[in-house]
Protein backbone atom coordinates (compact mmCIF):
# COMPACT_ATOMS: atom_id res chain seq x y z
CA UNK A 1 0.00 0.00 0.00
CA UNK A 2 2.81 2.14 0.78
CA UNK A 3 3.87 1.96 -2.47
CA UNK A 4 0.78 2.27 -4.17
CA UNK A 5 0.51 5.84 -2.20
CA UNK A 6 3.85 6.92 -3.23
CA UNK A 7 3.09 6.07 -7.19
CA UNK A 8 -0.06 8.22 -6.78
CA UNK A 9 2.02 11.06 -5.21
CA UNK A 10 4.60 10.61 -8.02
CA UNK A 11 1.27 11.21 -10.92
CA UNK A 12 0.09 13.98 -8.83
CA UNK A 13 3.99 15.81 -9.93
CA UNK A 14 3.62 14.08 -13.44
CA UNK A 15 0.40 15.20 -14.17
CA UNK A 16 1.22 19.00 -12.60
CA UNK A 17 4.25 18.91 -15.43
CA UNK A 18 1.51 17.87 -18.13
CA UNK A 19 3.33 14.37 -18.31
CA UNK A 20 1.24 11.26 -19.26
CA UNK A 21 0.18 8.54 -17.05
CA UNK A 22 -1.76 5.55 -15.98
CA UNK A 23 -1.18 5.38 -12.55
CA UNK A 24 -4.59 6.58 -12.26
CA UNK A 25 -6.09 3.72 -14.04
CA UNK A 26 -4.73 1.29 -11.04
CA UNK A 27 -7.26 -0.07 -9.01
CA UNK A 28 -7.13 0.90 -6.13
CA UNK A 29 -6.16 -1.90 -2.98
CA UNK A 30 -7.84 -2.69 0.15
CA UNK A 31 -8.07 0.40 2.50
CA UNK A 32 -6.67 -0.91 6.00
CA UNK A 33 -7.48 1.18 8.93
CA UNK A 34 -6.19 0.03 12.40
CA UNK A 35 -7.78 0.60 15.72
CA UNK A 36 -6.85 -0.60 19.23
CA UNK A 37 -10.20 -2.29 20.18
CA UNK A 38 -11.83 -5.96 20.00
CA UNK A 39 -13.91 -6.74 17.40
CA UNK A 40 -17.07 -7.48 19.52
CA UNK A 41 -16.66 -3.54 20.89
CA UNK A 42 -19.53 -1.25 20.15
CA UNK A 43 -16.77 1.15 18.49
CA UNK A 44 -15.53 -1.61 16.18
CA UNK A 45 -18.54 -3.11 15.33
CA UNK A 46 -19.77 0.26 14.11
CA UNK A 47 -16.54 1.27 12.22
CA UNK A 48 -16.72 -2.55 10.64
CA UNK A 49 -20.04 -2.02 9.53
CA UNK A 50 -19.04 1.50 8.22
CA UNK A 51 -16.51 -0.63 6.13
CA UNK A 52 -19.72 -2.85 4.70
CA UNK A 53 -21.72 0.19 3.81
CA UNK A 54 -18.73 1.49 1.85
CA UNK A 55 -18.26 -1.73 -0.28
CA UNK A 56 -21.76 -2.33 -0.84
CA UNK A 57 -22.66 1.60 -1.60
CA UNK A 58 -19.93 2.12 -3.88
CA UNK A 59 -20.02 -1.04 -5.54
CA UNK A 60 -16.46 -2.68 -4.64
CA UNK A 61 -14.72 0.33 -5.86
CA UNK A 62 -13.92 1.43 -2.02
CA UNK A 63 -12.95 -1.82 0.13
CA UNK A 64 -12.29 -0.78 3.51
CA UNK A 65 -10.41 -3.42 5.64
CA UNK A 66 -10.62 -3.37 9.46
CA UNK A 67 -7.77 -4.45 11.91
CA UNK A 68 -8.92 -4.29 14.93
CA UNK A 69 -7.21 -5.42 18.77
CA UNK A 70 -4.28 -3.71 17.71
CA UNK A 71 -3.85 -5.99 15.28
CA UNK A 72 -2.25 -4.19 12.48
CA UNK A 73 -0.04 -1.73 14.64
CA UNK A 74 0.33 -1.52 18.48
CA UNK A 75 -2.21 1.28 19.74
CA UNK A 76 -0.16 4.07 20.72
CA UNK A 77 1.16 4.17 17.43
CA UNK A 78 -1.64 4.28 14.98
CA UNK A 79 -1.97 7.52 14.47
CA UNK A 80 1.63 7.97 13.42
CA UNK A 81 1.27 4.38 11.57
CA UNK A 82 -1.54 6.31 9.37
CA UNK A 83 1.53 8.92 8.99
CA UNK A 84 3.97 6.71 7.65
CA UNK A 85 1.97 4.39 5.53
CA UNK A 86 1.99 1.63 7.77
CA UNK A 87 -2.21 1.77 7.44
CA UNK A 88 -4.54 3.57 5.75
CA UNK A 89 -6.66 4.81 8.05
CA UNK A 90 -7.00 4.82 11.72
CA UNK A 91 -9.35 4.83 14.88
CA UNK A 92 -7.73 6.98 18.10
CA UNK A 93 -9.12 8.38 21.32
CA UNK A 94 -8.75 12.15 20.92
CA UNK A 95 -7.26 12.54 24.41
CA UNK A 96 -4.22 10.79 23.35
CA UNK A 97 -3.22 13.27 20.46
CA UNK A 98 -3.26 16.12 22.56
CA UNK A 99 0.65 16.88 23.23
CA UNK A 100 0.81 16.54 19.32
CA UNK A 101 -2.78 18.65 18.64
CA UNK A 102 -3.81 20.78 22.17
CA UNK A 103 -6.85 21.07 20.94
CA UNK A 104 -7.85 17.40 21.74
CA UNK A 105 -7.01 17.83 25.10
CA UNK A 106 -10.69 19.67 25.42
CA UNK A 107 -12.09 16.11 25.09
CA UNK A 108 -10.88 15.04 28.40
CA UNK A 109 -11.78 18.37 30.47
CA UNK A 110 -13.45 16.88 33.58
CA UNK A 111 -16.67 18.95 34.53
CA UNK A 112 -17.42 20.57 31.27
CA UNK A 113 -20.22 18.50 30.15
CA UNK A 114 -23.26 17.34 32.18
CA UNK A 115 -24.41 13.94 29.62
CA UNK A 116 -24.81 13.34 26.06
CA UNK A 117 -25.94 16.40 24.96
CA UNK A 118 -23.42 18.57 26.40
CA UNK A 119 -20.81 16.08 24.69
CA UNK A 120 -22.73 16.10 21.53
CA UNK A 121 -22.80 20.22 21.29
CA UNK A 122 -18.62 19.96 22.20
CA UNK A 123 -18.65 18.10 18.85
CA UNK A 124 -20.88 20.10 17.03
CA UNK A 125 -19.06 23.33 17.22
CA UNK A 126 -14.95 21.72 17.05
CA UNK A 127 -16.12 19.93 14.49
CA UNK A 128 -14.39 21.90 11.52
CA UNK A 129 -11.54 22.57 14.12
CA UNK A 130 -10.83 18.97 14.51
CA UNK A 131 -11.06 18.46 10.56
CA UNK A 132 -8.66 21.25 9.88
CA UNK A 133 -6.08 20.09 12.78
CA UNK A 134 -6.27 16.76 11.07
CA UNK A 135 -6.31 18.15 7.71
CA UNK A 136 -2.71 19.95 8.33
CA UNK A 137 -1.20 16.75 9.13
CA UNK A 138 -2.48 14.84 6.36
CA UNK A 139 -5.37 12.81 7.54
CA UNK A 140 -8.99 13.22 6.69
CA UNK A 141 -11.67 13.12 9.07
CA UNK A 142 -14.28 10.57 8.59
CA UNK A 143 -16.52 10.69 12.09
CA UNK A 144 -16.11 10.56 15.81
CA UNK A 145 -18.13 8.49 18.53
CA UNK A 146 -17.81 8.96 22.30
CA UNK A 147 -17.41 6.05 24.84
CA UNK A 148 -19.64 6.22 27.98
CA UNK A 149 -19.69 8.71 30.16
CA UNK A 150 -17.03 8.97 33.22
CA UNK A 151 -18.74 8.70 36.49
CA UNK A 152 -17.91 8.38 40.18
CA UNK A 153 -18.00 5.49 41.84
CA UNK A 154 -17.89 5.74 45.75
CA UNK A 155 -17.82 3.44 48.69
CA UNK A 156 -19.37 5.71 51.02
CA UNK A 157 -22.24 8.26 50.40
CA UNK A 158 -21.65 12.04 48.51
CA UNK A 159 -23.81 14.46 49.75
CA UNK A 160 -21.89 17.50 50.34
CA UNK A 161 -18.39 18.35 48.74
CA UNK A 162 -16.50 17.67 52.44
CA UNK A 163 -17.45 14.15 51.93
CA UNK A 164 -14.65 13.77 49.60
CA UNK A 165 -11.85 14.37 52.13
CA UNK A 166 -9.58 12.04 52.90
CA UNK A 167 -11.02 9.14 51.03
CA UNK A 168 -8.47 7.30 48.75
CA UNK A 169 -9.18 8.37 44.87
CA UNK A 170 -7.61 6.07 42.29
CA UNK A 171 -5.51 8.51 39.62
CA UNK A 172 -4.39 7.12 36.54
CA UNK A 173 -2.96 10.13 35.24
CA UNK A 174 -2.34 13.89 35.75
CA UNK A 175 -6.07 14.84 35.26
CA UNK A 176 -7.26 12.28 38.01
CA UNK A 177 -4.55 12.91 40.23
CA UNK A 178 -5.17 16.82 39.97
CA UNK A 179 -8.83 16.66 40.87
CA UNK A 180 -8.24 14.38 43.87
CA UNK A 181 -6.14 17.13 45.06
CA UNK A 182 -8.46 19.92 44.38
CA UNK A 183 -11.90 17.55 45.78
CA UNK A 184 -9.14 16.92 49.13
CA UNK A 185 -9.32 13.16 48.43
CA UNK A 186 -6.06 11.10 48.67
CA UNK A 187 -4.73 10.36 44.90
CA UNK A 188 -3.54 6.34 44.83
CA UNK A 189 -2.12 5.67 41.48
CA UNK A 190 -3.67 2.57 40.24
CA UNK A 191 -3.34 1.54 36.48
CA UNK A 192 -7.05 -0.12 34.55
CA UNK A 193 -4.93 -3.73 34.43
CA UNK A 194 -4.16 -3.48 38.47
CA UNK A 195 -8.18 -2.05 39.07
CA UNK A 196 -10.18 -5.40 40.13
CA UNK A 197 -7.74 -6.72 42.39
CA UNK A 198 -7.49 -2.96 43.61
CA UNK A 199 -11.38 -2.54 44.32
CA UNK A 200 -11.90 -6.10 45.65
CA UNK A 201 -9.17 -5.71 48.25
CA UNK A 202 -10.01 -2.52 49.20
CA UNK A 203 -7.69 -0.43 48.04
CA UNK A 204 -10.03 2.21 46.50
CA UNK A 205 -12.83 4.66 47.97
CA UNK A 206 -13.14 6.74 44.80
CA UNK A 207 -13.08 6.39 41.23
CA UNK A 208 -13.99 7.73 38.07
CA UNK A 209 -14.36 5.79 34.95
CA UNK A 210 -17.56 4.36 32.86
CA UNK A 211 -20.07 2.04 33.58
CA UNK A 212 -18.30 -0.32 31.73
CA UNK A 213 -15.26 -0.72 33.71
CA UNK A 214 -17.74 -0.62 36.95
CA UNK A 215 -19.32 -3.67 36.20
CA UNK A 216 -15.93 -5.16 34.22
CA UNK A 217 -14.02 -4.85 37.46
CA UNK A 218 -17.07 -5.94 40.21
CA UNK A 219 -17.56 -2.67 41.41
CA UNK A 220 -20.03 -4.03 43.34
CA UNK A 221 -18.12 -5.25 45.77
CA UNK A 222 -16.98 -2.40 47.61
CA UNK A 223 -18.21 0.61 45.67
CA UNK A 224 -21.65 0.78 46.22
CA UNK A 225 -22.70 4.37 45.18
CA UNK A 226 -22.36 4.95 41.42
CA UNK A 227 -23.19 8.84 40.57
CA UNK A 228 -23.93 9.72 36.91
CA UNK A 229 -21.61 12.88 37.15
CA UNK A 230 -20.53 12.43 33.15
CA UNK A 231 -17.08 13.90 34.43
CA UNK A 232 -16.02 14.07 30.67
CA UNK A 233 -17.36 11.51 27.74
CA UNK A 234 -14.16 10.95 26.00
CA UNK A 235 -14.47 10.69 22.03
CA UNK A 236 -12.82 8.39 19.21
CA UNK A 237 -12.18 10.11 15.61
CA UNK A 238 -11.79 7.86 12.84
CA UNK A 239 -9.85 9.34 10.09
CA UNK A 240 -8.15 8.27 6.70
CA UNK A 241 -5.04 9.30 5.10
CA UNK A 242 -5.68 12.24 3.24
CA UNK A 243 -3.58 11.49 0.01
CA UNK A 244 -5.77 8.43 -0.51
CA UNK A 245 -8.90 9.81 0.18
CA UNK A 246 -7.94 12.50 -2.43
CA UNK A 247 -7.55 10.71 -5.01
CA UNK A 248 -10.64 8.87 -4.73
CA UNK A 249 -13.36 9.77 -7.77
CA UNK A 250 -15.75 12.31 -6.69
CA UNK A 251 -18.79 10.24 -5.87
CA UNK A 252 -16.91 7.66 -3.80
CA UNK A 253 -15.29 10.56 -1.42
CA UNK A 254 -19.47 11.73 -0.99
CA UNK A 255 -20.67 8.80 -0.50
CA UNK A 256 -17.79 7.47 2.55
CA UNK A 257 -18.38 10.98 3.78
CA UNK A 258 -22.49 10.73 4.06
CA UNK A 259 -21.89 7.38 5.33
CA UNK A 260 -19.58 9.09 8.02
CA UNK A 261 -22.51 10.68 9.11
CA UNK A 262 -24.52 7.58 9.17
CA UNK A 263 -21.74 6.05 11.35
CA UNK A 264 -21.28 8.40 13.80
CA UNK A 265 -25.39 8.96 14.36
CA UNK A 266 -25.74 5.34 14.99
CA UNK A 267 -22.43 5.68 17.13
CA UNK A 268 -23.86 8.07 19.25
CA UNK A 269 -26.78 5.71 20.01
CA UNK A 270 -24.57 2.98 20.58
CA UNK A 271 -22.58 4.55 23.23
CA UNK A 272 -25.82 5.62 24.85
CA UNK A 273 -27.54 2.33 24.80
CA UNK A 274 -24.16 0.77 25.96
CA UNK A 275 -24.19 3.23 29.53
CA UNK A 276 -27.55 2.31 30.20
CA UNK A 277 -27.02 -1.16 29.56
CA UNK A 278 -23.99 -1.40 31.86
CA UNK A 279 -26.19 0.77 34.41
CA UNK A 280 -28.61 -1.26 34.44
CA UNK A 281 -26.52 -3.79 35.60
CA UNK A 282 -24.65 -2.05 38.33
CA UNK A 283 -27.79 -1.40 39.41
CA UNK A 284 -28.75 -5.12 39.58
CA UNK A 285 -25.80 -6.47 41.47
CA UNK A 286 -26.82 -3.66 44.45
CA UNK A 287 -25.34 -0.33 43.23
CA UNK A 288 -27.47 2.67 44.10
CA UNK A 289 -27.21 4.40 40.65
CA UNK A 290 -28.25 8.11 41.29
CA UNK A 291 -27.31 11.87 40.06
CA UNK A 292 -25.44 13.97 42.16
CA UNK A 293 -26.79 16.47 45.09
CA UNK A 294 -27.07 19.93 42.80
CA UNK A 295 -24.54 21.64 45.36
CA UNK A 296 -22.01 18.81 45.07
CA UNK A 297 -22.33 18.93 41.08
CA UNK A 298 -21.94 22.91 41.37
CA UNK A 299 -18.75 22.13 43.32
CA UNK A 300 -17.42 19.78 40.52
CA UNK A 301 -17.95 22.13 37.53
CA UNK A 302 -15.76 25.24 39.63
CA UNK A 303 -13.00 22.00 39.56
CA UNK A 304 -13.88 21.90 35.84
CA UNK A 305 -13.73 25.81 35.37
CA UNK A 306 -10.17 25.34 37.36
CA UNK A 307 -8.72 22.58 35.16
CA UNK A 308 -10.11 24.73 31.56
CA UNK A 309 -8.05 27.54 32.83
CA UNK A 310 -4.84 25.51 33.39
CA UNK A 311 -5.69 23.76 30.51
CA UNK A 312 -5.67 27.05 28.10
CA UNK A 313 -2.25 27.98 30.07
CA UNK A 314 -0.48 25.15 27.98
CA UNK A 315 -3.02 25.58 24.78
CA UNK A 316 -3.38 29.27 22.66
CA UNK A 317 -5.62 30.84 21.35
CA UNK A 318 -7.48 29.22 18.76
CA UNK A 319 -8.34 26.43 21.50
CA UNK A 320 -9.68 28.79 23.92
CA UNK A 321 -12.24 30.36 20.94
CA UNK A 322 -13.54 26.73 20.79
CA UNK A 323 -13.25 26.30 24.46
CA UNK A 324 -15.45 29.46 24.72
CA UNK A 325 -17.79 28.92 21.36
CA UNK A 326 -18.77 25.92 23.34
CA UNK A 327 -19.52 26.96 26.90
CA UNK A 328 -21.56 30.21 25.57
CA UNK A 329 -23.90 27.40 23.61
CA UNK A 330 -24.01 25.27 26.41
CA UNK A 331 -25.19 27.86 28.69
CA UNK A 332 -27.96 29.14 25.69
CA UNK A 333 -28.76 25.43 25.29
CA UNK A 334 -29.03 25.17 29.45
CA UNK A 335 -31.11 28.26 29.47
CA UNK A 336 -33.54 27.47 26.99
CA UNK A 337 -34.01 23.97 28.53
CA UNK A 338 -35.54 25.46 31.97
């Protein structure tokens, strides 16, 4: 495939110096696009069936070839994979792109949104900044889905912000580790892999992560209050290299681009009907599943305000007119809805 790209690069120079050519006559291969997931995971099984409607809709000419589990190339370096050839096309959580692009960092604010449609406005108005950010580096954007929400998982109640104090808060990273700190909790640095054993033995009082990993690592057996605080809903883009994609006929680049859209509305409702799923069954093994106390969740968004500022410290300019594009539609959106 590599080659294949580089033969199309070298017609794109031919053809600027009026030389003749057939490269363009070449059929074009398989398109493989790597992601990091299993194949039975909501995300792959909608980017795999993005890859059906693209063979069947444009009649073979587009055959889209999924590698999923890593399969193809080792997760953390898909998206410079895509870069080099290795792959076609590629499926990343924006989060982890964001010392390369700051403006993916916004994905993984904690506090900003409040559920799916906070997350779903986010997306609406980055949209074309995400596409361009990609664009620059030579990828095209095809769609994005989110994974469940983040929530907060707690052994004992949360009904005013003091109750956080001194309880022990698993951090993963910077972000969790910072808002232990600012919420007074203890941070204990405890990786996904070490999280079960962590929980059962009672190692843990707080946590946030999804629904998923609640019921993947028996939260049920210490945690017992689950609060649907949607700390952030972190998002996957799926994107192809933008070479390729170029030189695809007219029709074909519409039609993978209105299937896009197809994709990532069904994508959406995926993720959704995957949280509820997963509460559901929290629920049934004895977890109260509630919302947070208003005062508590007030408390948690100044954290959120807190974190955006330091946030915008490290990013510039064009992230905080998203940043702010965002939160002034939220607030309209928030308004209108009382």
């Amino acid at each position: 495939m590599r080659t294949w790209l580089a033969s199309l690069r070298v017609a794109l120079v031919a053809a600027s110096l009026g030389v003749v050519t057939h490269t363009w006559a070449l059929t074009p291969p398989e398109i493989n696009v790597a992601t990091a997931y299993a194949a039975d995971n909501f995300q792959t099984r909608n980017l795999q069936r993005y890859a059906e409607e693209v063979l069947q809709a444009t009649g073979g000419k587009v055959i889209i070839k999924v590698h999923p589990a890593g399969s193809l190339i080792k997760p953390a370096q898909i998206f410079t994979g895509v870069r080099e050839g290795r792959a076609q096309g590629g499926e990343v959580i924006m989060s982890s792109l964001a010392k390369e692009i700051p403006l993916f960092g916004m994905d993984a604010l904690p506090f900003i949104v409040s559920g799916y449609a906070d997350a779903r406005t986010m997306w609406e108005v980055s949209r074309a900044a995400v596409d361009a950010a990609l664009a620059a580096r030579g990828m095209k954007l095809l769609y994005a889905v989110p994974w469940p929400p983040q929530s907060l998982y707690s052994r004992t109640p949360i009904n005013v912000p003091d109750d956080f104090a001194g309880l022990r808060m698993r951090a993963y990273n910077p972000a969790t580790e910072r808002i232990a700190q600012l919420v007074h909790a203890k941070p204990v640095t405890i990786q996904v892999v070490d999280l079960a054993n962590a929980v059962a033995q009672g190692q843990v009082d707080l946590m946030i992560t999804s629904s998923w990993t609640g019921v993947e690592t028996k939260a049920w057996t210490r945690l017992l209050h689950y609060y649907k605080v949607s700390a952030w809903i972190p998002k996957n883009v799926v994107f192809l290299d933008k070479a390729l994609f170029d030189t695809l006929d007219a029709a074909s680049r519409t039609t993978l681009l209105e299937l896009a859209r197809s994709a990532e509305a069904r994508g959406w409702k995926m993720s959704e009907d995957s949280d509820r799923e997963y509460e559901a069954q929290l629920a049934a093994h004895g977890i109260e599943v509630a919302s947070m106390d208003f005062f508590v969740r007030r408390h948690l968004d100044r954290i959120g305000e807190t974190l955006a500022r330091e946030w915008l410290r490290e990013a510039g300019s064009d992230e905080l007119q998203v940043l702010l594009h965002y939160m002034a539609e939220r607030s309209r959106q928030h308004a209108s809805a009382r």
